[in-house]
C-alpha atoms as a PDB file:
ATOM      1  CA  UNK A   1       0.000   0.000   0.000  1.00  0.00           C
ATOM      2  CA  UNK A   2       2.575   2.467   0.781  1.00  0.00           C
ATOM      3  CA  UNK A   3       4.797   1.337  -2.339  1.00  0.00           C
ATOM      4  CA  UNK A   4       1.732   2.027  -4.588  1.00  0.00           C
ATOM      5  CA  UNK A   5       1.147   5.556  -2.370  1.00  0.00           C
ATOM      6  CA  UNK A   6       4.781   6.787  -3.083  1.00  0.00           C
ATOM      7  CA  UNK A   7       5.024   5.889  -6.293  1.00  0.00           C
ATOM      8  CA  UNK A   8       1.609   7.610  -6.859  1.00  0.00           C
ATOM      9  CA  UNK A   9       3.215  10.627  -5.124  1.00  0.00           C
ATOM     10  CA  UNK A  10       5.891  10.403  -7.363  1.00  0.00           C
ATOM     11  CA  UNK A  11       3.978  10.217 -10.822  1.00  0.00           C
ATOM     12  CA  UNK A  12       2.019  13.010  -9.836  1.00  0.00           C
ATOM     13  CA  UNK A  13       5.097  15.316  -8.628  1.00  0.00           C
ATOM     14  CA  UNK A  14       6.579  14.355 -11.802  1.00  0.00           C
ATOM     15  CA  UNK A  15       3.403  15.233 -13.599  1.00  0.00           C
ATOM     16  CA  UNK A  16       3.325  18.574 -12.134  1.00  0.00           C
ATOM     17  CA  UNK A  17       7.074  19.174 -13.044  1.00  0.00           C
ATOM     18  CA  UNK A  18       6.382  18.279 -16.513  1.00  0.00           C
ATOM     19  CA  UNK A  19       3.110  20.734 -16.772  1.00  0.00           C
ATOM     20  CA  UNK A  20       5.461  23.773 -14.866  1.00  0.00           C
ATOM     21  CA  UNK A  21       8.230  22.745 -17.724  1.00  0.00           C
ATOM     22  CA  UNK A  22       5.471  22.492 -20.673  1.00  0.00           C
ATOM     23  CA  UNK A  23       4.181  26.010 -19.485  1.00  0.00           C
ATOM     24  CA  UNK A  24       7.473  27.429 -19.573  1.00  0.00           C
ATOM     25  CA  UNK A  25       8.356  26.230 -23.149  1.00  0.00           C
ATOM     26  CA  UNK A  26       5.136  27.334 -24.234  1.00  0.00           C
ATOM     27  CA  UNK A  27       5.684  30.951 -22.484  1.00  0.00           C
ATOM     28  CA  UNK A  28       9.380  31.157 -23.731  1.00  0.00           C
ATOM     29  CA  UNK A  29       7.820  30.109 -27.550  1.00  0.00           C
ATOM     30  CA  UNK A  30       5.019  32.914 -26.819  1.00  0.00           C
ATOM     31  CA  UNK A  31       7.888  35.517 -25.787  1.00  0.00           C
ATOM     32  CA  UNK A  32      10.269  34.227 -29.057  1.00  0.00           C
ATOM     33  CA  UNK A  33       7.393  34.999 -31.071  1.00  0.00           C
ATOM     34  CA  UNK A  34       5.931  38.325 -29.932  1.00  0.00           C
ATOM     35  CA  UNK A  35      10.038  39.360 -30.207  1.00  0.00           C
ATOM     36  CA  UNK A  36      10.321  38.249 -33.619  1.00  0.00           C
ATOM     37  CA  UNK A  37       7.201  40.306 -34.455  1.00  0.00           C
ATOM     38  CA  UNK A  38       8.220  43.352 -32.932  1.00  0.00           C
ATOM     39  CA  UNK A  39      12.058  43.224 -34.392  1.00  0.00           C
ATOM     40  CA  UNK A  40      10.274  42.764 -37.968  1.00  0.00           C
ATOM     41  CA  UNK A  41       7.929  45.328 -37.498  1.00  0.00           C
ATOM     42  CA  UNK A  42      10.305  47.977 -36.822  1.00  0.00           C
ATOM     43  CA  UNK A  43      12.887  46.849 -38.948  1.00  0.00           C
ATOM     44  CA  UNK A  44      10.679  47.392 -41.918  1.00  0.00           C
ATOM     45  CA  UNK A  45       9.405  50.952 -40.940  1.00  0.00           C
ATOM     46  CA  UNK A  46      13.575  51.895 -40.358  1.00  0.00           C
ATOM     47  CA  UNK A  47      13.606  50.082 -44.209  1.00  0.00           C
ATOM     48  CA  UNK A  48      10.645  52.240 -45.551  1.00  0.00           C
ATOM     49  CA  UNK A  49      12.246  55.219 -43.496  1.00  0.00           C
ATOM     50  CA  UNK A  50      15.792  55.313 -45.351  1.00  0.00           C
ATOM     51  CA  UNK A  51      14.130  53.901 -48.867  1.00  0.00           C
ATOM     52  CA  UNK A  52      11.485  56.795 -49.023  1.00  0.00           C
ATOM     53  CA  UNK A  53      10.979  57.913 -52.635  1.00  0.00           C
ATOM     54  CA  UNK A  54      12.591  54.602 -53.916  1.00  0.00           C
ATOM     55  CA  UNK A  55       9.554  54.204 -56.317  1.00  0.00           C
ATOM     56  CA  UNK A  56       6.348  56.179 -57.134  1.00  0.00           C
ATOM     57  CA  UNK A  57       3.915  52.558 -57.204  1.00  0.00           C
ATOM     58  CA  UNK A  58       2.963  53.092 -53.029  1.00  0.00           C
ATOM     59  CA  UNK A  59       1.866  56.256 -51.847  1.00  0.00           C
ATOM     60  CA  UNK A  60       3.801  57.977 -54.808  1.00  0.00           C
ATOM     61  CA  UNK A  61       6.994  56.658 -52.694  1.00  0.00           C
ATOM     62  CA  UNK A  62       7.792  53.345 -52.923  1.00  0.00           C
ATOM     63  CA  UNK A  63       7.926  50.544 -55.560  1.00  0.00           C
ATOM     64  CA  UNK A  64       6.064  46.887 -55.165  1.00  0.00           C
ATOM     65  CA  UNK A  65       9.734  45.656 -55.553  1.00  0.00           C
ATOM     66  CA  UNK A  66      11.401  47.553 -52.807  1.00  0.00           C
ATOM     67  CA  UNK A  67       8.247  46.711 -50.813  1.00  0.00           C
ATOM     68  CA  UNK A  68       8.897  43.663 -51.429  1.00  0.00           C
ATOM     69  CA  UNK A  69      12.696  43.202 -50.489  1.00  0.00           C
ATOM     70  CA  UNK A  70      11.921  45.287 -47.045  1.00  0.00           C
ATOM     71  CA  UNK A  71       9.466  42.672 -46.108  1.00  0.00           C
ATOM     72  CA  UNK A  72      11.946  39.789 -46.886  1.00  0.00           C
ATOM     73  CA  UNK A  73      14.924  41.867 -45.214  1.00  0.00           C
ATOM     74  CA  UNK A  74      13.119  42.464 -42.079  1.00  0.00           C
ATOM     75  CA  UNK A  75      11.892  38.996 -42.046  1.00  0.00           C
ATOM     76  CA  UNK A  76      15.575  37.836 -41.690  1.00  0.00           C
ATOM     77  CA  UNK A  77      16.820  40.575 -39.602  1.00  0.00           C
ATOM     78  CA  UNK A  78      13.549  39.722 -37.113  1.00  0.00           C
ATOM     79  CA  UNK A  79      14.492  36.081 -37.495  1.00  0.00           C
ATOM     80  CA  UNK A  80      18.076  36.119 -36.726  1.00  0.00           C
ATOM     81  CA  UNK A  81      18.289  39.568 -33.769  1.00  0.00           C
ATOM     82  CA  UNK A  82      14.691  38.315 -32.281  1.00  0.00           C
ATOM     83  CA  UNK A  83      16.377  37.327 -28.811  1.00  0.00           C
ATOM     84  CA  UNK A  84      18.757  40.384 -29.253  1.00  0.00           C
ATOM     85  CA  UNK A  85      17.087  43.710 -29.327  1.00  0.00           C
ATOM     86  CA  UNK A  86      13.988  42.510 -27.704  1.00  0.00           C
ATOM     87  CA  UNK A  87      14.721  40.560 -24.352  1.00  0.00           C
ATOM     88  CA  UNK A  88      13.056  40.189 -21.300  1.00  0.00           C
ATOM     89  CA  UNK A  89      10.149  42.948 -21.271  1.00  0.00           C
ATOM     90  CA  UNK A  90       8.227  43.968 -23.903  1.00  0.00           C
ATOM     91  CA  UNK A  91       8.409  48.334 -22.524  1.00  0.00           C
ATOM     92  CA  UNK A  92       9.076  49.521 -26.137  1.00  0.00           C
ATOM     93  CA  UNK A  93       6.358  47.980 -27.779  1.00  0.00           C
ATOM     94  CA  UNK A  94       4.808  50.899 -25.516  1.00  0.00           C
ATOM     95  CA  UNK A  95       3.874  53.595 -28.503  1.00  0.00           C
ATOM     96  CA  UNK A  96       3.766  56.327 -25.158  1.00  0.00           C
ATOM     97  CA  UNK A  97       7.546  55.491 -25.664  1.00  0.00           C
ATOM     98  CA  UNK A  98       8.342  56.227 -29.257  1.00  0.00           C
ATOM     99  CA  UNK A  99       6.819  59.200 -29.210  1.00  0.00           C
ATOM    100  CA  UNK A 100       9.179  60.632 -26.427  1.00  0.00           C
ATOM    101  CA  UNK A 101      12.036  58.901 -28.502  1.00  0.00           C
ATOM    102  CA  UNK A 102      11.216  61.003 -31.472  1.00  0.00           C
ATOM    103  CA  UNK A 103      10.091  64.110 -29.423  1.00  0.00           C
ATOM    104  CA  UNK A 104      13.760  62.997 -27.887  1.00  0.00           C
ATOM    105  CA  UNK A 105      15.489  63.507 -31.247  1.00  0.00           C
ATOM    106  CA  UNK A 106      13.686  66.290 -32.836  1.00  0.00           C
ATOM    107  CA  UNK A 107      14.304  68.065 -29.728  1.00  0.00           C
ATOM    108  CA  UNK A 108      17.045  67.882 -27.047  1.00  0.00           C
ATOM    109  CA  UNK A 109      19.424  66.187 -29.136  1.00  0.00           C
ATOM    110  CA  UNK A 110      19.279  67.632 -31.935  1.00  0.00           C
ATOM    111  CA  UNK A 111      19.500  71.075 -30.535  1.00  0.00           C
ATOM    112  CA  UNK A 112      22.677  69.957 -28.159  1.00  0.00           C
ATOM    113  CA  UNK A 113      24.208  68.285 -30.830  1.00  0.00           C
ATOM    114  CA  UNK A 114      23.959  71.285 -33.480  1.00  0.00           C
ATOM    115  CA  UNK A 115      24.664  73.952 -30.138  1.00  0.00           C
ATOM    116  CA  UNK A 116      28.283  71.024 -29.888  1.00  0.00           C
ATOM    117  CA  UNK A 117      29.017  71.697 -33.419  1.00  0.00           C
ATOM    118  CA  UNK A 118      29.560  75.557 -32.859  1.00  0.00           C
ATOM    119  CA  UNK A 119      31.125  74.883 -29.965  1.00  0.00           C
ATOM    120  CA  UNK A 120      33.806  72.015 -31.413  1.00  0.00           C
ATOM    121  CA  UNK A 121      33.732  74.287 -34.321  1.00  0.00           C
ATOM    122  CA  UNK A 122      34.961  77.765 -31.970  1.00  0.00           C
ATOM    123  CA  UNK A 123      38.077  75.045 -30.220  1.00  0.00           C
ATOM    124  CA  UNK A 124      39.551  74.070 -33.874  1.00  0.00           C
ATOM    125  CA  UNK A 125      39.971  77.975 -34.779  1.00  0.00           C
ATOM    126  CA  UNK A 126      40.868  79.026 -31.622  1.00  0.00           C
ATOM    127  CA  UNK A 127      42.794  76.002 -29.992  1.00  0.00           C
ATOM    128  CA  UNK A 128      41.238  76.354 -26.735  1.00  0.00           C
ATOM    129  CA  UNK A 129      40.872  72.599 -25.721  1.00  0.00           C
ATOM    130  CA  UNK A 130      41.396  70.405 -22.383  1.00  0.00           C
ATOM    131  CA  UNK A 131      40.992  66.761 -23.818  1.00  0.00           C
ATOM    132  CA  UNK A 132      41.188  64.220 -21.357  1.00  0.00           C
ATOM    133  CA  UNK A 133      38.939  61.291 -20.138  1.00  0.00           C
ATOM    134  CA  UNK A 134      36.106  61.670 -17.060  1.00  0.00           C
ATOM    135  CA  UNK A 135      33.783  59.136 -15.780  1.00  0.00           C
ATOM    136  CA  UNK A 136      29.765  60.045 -15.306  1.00  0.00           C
ATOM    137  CA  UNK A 137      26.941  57.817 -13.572  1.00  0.00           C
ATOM    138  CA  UNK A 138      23.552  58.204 -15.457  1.00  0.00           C
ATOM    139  CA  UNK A 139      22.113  55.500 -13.416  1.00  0.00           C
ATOM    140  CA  UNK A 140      20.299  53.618 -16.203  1.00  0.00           C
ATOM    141  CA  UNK A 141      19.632  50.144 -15.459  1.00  0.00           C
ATOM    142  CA  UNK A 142      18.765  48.991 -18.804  1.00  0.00           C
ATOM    143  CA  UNK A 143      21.025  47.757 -21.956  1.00  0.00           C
ATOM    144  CA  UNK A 144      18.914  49.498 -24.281  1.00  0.00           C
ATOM    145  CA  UNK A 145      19.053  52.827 -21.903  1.00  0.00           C
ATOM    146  CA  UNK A 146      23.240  52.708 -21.579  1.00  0.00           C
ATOM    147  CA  UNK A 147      23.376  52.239 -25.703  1.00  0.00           C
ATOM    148  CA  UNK A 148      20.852  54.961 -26.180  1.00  0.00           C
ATOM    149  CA  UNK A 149      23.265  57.611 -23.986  1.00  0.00           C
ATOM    150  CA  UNK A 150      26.164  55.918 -25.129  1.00  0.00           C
ATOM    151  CA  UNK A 151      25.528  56.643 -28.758  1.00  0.00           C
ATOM    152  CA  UNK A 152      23.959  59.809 -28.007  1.00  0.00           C
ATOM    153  CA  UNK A 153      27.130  61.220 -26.264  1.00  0.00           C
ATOM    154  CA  UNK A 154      29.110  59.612 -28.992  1.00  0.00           C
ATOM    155  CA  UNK A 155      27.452  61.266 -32.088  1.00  0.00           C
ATOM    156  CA  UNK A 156      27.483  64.750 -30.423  1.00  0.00           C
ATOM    157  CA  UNK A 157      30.851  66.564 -31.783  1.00  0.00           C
ATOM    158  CA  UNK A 158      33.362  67.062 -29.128  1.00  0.00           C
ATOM    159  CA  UNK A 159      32.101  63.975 -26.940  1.00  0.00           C
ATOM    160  CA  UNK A 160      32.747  60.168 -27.208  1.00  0.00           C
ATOM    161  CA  UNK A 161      31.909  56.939 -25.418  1.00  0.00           C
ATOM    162  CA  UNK A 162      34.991  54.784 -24.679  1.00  0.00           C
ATOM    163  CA  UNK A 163      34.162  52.453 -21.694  1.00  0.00           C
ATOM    164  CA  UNK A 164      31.633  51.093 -19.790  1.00  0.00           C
ATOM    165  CA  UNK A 165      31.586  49.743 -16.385  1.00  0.00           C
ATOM    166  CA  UNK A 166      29.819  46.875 -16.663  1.00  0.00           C
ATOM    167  CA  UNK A 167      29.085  46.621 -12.677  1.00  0.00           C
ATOM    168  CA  UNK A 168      28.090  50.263 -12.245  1.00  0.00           C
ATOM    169  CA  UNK A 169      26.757  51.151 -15.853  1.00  0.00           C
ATOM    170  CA  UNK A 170      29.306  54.457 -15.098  1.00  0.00           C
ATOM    171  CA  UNK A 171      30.167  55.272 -18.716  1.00  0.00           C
ATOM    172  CA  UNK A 172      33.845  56.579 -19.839  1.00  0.00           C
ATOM    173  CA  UNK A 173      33.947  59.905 -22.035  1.00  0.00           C
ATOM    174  CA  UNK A 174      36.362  61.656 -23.840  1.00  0.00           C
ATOM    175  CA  UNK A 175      35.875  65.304 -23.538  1.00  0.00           C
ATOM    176  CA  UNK A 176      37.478  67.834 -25.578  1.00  0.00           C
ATOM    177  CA  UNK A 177      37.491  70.419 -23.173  1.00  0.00           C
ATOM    178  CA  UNK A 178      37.662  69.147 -19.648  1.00  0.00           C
ATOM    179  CA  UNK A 179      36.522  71.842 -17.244  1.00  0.00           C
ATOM    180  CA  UNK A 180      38.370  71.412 -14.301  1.00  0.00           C
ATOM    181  CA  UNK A 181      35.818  72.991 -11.938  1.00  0.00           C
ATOM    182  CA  UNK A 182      33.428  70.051 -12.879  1.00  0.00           C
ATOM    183  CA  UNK A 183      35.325  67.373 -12.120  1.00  0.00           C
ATOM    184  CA  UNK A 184      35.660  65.556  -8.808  1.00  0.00           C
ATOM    185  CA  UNK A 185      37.501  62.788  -7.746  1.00  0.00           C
ATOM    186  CA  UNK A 186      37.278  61.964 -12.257  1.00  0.00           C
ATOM    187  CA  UNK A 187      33.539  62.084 -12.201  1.00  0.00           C
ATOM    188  CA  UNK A 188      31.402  64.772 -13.660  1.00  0.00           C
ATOM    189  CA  UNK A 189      27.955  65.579 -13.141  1.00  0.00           C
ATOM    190  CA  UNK A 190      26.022  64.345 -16.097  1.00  0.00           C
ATOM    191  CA  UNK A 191      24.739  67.301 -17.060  1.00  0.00           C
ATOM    192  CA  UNK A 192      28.377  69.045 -17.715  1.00  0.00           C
ATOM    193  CA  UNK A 193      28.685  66.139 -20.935  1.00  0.00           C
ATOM    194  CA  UNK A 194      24.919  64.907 -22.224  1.00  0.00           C
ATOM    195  CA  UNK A 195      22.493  67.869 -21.168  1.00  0.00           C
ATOM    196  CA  UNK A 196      19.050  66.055 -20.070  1.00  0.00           C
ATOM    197  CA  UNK A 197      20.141  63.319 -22.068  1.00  0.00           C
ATOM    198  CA  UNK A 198      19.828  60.976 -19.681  1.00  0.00           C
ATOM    199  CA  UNK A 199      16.610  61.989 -17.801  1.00  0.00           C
ATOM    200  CA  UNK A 200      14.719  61.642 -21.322  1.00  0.00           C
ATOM    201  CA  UNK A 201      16.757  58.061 -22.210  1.00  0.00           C
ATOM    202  CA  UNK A 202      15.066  57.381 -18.776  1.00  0.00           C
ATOM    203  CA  UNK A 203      11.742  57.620 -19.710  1.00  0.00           C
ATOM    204  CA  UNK A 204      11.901  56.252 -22.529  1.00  0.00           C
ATOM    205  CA  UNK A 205      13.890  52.777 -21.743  1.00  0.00           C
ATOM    206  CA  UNK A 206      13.908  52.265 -18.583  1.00  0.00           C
END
């Protein structure tokens, strides 16, 4: 009786394991799927984005053909980089999101990276630079958040990314003119290098 009672125990436990393992497949599958979807999907728009006025056949802007290779293209590119730019959470299939990230571009970047070129622009005629290397803390938690600044800082003239830490998400920067009375202990407020850069990064990845 108590042979038949463990073993009973024992088919059901591993019953139970193999529902809790079937459930997570099916979740991971569910997760693989939505990712691919949402890598596609915005891999075609960037495609229809840099191919605009391609063809006059759609919309008086694109051709069936180009329509056509996008769709395979972003196929692929969703296929291959579905478990790389989507992981985890789902945040940026949040539209609330994209809008700041274009409001982002439009806006405070653009404007602090076309107020950087005057400035780079004023150093190369007048040869007033400090170059060196300073360490800032945006405290961004995300991957997506730390590339966003990284590359933001990086395209802005007179700015660029060289370093991570990996621990601390603190972020290495050369800066063509190092002002000494921001810098303590080699860190410098975030605001001396990317602006807001990082409080609008923040709301929109993290």
């Amino acid at each position: 009786m108590n042979i038949c009672f463990l073993s009973f125990l024992r088919n059901r436990n591993f019953l139970k394991s193999s529902r809790i393992t079937l459930d997570s497949v099916k979740k991971h599958r569910e997760d693989t799927m939505l990712a691919f979807i949402i890598t596609t999907i915005i891999s075609f728009l960037l495609y229809l984005l840099f191919t605009t006025g391609s063809g006059t056949e759609v919309l008086g802007l694109w051709s069936y053909y180009e329509l056509l290779i996008g769709l395979i293209l972003s196929l692929c590119v969703g296929f291959v980089s579905r478990t790389l730019l989507v992981k985890k959470n789902f945040r940026m299939a949040n539209p609330v999101r994209w809008i700041f990230f274009i409001v982002y571009l439009i806006g405070p970047f653009f404007y602090q990276m076309a107020k950087a070129n005057i400035d780079v622009a004023y150093r190369v005629i007048t040869g007033k630079i400090n170059p060196g290397i300073v360490k800032i803390t945006p405290k961004l938690t995300t991957d997506l958040g730390i590339t966003l600044l990284a590359n933001s800082i990086t395209l802005t003239p007179g700015t660029l990314t060289v370093d991570i830490d990996e621990n601390s998400n603190d972020l290495y920067i050369h800066w063509i003119n190092v002002k000494e009375n921001t810098v303590k202990n080699g860190v410098v407020d975030c605001k001396h290098i990317c602006a807001e850069f990082h409080d609008w990064i923040r709301r929109i990845a993290e």
